[in-house]
Protein backbone atom coordinates (compact mmCIF):
# COMPACT_ATOMS: atom_id res chain seq x y z
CA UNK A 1 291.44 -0.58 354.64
CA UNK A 2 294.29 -3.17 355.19
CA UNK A 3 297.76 -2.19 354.35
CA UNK A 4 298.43 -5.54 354.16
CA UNK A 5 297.53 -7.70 351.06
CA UNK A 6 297.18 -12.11 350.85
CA UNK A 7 298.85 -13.66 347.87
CA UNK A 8 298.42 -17.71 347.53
CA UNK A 9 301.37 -19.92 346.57
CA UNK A 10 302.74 -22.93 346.48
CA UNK A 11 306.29 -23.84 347.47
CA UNK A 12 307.82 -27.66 347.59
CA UNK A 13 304.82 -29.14 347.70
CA UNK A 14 302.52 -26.83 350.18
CA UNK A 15 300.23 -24.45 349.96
CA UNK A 16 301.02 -21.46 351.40
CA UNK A 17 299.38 -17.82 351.64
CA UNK A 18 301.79 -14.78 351.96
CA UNK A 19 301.32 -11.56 353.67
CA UNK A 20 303.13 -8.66 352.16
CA UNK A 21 302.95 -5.10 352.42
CA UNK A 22 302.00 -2.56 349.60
CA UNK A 23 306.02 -2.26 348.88
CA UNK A 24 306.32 -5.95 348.16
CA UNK A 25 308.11 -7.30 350.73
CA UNK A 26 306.70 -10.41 352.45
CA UNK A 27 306.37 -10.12 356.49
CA UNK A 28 304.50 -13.14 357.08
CA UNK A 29 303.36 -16.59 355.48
CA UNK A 30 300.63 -19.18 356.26
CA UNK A 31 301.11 -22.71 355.57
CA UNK A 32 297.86 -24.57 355.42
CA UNK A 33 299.06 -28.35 355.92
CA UNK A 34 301.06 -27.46 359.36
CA UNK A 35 298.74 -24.89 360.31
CA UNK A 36 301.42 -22.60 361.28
CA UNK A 37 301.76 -18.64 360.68
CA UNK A 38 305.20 -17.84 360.52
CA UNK A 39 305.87 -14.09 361.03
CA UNK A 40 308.33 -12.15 360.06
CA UNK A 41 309.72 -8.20 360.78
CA UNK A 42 307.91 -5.38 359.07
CA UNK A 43 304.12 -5.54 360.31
CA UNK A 44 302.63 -6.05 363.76
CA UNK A 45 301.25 -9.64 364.94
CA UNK A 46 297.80 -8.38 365.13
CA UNK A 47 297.64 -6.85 361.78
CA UNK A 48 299.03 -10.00 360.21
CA UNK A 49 296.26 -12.05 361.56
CA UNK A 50 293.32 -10.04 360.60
CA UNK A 51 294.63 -9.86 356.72
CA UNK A 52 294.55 -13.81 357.26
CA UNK A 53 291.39 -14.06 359.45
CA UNK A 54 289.53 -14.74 356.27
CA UNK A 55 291.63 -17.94 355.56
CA UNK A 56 292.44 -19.58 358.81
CA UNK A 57 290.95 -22.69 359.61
CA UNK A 58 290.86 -25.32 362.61
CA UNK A 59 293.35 -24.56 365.12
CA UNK A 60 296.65 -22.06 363.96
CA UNK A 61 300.50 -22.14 365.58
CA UNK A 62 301.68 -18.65 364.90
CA UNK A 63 305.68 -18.15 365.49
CA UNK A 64 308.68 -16.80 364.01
CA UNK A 65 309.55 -18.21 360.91
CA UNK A 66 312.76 -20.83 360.38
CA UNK A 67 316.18 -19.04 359.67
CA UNK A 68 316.16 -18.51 356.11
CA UNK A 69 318.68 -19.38 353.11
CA UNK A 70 320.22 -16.83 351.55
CA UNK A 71 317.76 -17.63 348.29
CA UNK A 72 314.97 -17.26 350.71
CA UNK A 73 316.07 -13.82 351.80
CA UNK A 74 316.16 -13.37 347.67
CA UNK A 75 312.65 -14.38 347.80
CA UNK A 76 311.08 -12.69 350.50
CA UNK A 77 312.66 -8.97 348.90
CA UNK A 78 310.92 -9.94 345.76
CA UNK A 79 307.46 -8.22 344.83
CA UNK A 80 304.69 -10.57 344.55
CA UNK A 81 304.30 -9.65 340.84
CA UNK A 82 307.63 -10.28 339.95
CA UNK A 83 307.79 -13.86 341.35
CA UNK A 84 307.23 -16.70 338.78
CA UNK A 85 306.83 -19.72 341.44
CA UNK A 86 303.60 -19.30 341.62
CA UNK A 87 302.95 -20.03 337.97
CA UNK A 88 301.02 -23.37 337.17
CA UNK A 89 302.12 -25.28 334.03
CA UNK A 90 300.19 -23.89 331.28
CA UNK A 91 299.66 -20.59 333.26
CA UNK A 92 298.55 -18.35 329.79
CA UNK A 93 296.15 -21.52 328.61
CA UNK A 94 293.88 -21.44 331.84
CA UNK A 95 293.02 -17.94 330.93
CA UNK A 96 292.48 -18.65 327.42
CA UNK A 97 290.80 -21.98 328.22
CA UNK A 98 288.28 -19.81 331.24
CA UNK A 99 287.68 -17.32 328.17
CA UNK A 100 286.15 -20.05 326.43
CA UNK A 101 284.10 -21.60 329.18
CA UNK A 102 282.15 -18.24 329.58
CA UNK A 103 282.25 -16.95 325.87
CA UNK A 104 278.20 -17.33 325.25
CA UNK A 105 279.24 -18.27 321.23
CA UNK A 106 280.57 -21.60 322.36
CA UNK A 107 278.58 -25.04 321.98
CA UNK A 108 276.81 -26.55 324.42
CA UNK A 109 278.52 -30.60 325.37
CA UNK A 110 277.86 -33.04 328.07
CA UNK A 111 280.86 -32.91 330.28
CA UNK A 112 281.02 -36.62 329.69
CA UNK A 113 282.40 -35.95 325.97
CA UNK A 114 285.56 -34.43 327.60
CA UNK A 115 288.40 -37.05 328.09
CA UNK A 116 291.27 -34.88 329.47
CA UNK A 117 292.31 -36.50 333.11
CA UNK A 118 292.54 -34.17 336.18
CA UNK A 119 294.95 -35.36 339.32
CA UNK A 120 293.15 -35.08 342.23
CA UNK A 121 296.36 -34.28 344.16
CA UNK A 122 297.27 -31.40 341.53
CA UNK A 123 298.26 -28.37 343.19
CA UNK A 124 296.61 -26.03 340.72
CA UNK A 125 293.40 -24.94 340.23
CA UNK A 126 290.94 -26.55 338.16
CA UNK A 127 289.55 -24.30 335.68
CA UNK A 128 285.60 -24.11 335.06
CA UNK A 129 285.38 -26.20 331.92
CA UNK A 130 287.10 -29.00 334.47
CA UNK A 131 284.98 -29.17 337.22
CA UNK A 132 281.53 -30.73 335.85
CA UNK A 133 278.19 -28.61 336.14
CA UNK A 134 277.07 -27.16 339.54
CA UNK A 135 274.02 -25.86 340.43
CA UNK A 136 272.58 -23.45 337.68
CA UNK A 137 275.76 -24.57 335.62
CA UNK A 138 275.51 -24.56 331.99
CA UNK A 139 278.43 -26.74 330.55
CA UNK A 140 280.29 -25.27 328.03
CA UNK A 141 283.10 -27.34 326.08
CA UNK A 142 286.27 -25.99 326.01
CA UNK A 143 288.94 -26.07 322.60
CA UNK A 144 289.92 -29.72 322.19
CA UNK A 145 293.75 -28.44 321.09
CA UNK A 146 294.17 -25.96 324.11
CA UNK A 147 292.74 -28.31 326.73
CA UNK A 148 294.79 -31.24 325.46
CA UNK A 149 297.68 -29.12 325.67
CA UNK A 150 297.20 -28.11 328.74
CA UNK A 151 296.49 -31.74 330.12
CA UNK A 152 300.12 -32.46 328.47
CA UNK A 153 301.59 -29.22 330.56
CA UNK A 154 300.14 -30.64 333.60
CA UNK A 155 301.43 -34.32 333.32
CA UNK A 156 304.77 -32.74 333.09
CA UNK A 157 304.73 -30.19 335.58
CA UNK A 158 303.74 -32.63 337.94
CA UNK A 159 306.23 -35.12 337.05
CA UNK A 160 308.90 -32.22 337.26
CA UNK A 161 307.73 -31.07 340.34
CA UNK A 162 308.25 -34.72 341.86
CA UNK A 163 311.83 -34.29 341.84
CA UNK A 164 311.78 -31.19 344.55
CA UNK A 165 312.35 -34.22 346.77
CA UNK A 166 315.87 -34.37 344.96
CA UNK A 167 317.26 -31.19 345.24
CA UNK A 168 315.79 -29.17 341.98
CA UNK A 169 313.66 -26.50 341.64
CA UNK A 170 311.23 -25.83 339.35
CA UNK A 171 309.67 -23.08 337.49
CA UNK A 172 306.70 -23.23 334.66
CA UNK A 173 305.17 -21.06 332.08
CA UNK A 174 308.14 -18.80 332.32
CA UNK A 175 306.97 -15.23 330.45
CA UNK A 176 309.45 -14.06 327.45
CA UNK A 177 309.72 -11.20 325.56
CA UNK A 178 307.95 -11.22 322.54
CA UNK A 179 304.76 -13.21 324.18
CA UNK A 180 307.16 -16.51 323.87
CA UNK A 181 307.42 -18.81 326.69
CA UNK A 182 309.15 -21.69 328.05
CA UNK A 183 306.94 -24.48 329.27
CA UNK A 184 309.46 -25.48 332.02
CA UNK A 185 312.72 -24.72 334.03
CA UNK A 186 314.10 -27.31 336.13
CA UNK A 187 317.37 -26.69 338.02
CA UNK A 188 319.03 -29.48 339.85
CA UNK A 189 322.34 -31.96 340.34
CA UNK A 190 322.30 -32.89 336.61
CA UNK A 191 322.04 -28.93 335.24
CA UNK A 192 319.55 -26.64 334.28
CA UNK A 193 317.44 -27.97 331.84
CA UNK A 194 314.51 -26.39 329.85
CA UNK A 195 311.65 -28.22 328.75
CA UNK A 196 309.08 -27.76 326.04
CA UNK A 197 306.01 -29.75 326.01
CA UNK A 198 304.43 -31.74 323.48
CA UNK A 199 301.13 -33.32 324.00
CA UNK A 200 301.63 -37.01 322.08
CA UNK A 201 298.02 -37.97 321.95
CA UNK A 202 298.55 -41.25 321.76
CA UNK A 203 300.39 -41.53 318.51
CA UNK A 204 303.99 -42.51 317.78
CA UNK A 205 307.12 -40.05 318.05
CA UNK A 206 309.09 -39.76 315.09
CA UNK A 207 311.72 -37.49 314.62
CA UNK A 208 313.52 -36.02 311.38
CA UNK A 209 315.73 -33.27 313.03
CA UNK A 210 314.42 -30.51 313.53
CA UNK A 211 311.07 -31.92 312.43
CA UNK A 212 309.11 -34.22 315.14
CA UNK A 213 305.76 -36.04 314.18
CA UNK A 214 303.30 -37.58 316.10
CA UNK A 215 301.53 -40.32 314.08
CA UNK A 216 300.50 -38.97 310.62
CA UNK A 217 300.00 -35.47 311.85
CA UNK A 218 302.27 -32.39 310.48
CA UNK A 219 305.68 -32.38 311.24
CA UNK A 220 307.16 -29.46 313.36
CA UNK A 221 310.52 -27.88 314.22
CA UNK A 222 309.88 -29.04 317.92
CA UNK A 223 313.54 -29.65 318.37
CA UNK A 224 314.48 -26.31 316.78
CA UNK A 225 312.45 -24.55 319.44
CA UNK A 226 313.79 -26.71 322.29
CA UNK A 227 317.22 -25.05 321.57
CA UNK A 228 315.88 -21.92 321.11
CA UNK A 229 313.96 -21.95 324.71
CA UNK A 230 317.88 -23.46 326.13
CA UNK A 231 319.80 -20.25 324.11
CA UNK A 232 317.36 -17.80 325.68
CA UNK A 233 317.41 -19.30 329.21
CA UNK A 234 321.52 -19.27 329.23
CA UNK A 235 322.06 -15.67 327.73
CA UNK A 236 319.71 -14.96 331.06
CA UNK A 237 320.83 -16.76 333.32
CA UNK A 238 324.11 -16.60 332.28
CA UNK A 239 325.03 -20.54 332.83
CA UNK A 240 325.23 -23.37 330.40
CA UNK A 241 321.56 -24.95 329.68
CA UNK A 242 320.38 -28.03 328.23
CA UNK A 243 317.31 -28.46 326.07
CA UNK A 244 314.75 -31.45 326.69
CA UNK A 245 311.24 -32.44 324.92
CA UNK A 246 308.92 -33.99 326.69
CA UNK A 247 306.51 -35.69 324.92
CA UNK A 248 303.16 -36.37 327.36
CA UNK A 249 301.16 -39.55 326.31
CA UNK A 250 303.01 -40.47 323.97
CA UNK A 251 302.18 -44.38 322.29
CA UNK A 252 303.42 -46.55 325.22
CA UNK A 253 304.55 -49.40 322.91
CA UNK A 254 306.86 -47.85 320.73
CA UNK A 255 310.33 -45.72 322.06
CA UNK A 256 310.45 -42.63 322.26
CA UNK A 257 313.38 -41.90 319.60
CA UNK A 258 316.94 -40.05 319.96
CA UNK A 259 317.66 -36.70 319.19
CA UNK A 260 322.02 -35.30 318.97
CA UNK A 261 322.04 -32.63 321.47
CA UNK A 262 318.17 -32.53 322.89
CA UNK A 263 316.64 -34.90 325.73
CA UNK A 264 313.31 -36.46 324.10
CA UNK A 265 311.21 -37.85 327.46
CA UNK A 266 308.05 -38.76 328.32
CA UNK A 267 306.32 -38.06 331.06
CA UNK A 268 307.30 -41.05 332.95
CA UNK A 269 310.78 -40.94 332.05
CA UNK A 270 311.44 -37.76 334.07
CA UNK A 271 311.68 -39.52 336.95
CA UNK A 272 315.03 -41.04 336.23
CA UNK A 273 316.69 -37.29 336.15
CA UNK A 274 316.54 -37.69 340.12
CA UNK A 275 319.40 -39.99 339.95
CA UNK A 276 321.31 -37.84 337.54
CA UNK A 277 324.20 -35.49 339.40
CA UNK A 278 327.90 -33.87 339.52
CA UNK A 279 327.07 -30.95 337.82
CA UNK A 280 325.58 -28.60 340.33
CA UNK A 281 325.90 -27.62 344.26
CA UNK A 282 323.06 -27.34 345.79
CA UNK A 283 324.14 -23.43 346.60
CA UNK A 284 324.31 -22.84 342.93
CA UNK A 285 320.85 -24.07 342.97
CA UNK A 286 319.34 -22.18 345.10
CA UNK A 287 321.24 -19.12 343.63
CA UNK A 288 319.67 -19.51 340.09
CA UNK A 289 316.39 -20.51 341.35
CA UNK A 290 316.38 -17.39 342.67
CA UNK A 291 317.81 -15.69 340.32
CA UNK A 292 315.34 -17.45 337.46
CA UNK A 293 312.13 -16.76 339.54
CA UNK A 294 312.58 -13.01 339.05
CA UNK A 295 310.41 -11.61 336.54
CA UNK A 296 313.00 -8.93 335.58
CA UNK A 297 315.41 -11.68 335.01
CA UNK A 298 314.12 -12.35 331.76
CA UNK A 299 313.57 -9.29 330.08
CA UNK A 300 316.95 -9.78 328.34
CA UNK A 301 316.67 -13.55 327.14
């Protein structure tokens, strides 16, 4: 049996596999788009490439691997467990949302009833209520609330995750204690910012602090628990942190309104934080990225 064990992830905007040994610590990584195996000290060349063997395709470049940062050095002494990168937006809902697909209690719908929209260039994995029936497949539809939900995580991961190109680094479904989460972490020139998701269906925003509505539905303290996610995140990280809502879909032809001390975007509006600056290094970036992607990190938020 291999001492060696394969772990996908996905780092500024690649897919990688990483080899690690049974301690934790990383001594090689495969990046599928260059085709490269980058090696590192701590395991032999040959039994690196038979733990990938499985997952090599087309024609492989194996080397040592760039110089790294002093936040990749962080990294690479980091159990696999512990690491949050690899979490996809909405990380607890595909479980939930998989339960669902397979529970044998759940009604039978034509895949064509479900109107949630799936990027084709989304780095995540599709869950099975996503994909459409295969061979032998029986369709099963999934909870409208969770799976619109998750659509709205998506949207804004993957806007978030756009701005890697401008110096921040991002983190999702980041694990609480207490079973709470935040939805996002985004660390970059403008700050660290946390941001909770709201999925806007459609409807108009309207906001009576701490209470946000969408159209006529029930009002709730949305902007009370976007300052709650910000308090948490600073007493761990120990750094100021701002609080943002990001409403996905909401009704394109009315504004989005103004909160006092919380960031209310949509999904499209994230964009413009790429041209915001002046209030962190990029050192200090990489230092609480790597500080916020440890696991252990929040146990006292």
């Amino acid at each position: 049996m291999s001492r060696l064990r394969v772990t996908p992830g996905y780092r500024r905007g690649r897919d990688r596999l990483y080899v690690s040994r049974r301690d934790g610590r990383t001594v090689a990584w495969y990046d599928k788009s260059t085709g490269r195996v980058n090696l590192l000290t701590g395991a032999g060349h040959e039994d690196i490439l038979a733990a990938l063997a499985p997952y090599l395709t087309g024609e492989v470049t194996i080397g040592p691997a760039p110089v790294p940062t002093p936040a990749e050095l962080d990294r690479l002494s980091l159990p696999p467990d512990d690491d949050l990168a690899p979490n996809r937006p909405g990380e607890a809902l595909h479980a939930r949302l998989d339960e669902a697909s397979e529970s044998p209690d759940t009604r039978h719908r034509s895949p064509s009833s479900l109107s949630f929209p799936a990027s084709p260039s989304s780095p995540w994995r599709i869950p099975p209520w996503r994909r459409g029936p295969g061979p032998g497949h029986v369709f099963r539809s999934a909870p409208r609330g969770l799976a619109a939900e998750l659509a709205a995580q998506e949207a804004v991961g993957a806007a978030l995750d756009a701005l890697e190109g401008a110096g921040w680094r991002v983190l999702h479904a980041i694990p609480l204690p207490g079973a709470a989460r935040i939805d996002h972490l985004a660390i970059g020139p403008a700050g660290v910012l946390t941001v909770r998701t709201v999925a806007g269906h459609g409807r108009r925003v309207r906001v009576d602090d701490p209470l946000v509505a969408l159209g006529r539905g029930e009002a709730r303290p949305h902007l009370r628990w976007a300052r709650r996610d910000a308090e948490r995140a600073a007493s761990a990280l120990a750094t100021a942190v701002d609080p943002v809502l990001a409403v996905a879909g909401a009704h394109a032809s009315h504004p989005l309104p103004v909160a006092a001390d919380v960031r209310i975007l949509g999904e499209a509006d994230i964009a413009r934080l790429a041209a915001l600056g002046g209030v962190l290094k990029p050192a200090d970036i990489e230092a609480l990225y790597a500080t916020a992607r440890n696991r252990h990190t929040w146990h006292r938020a």
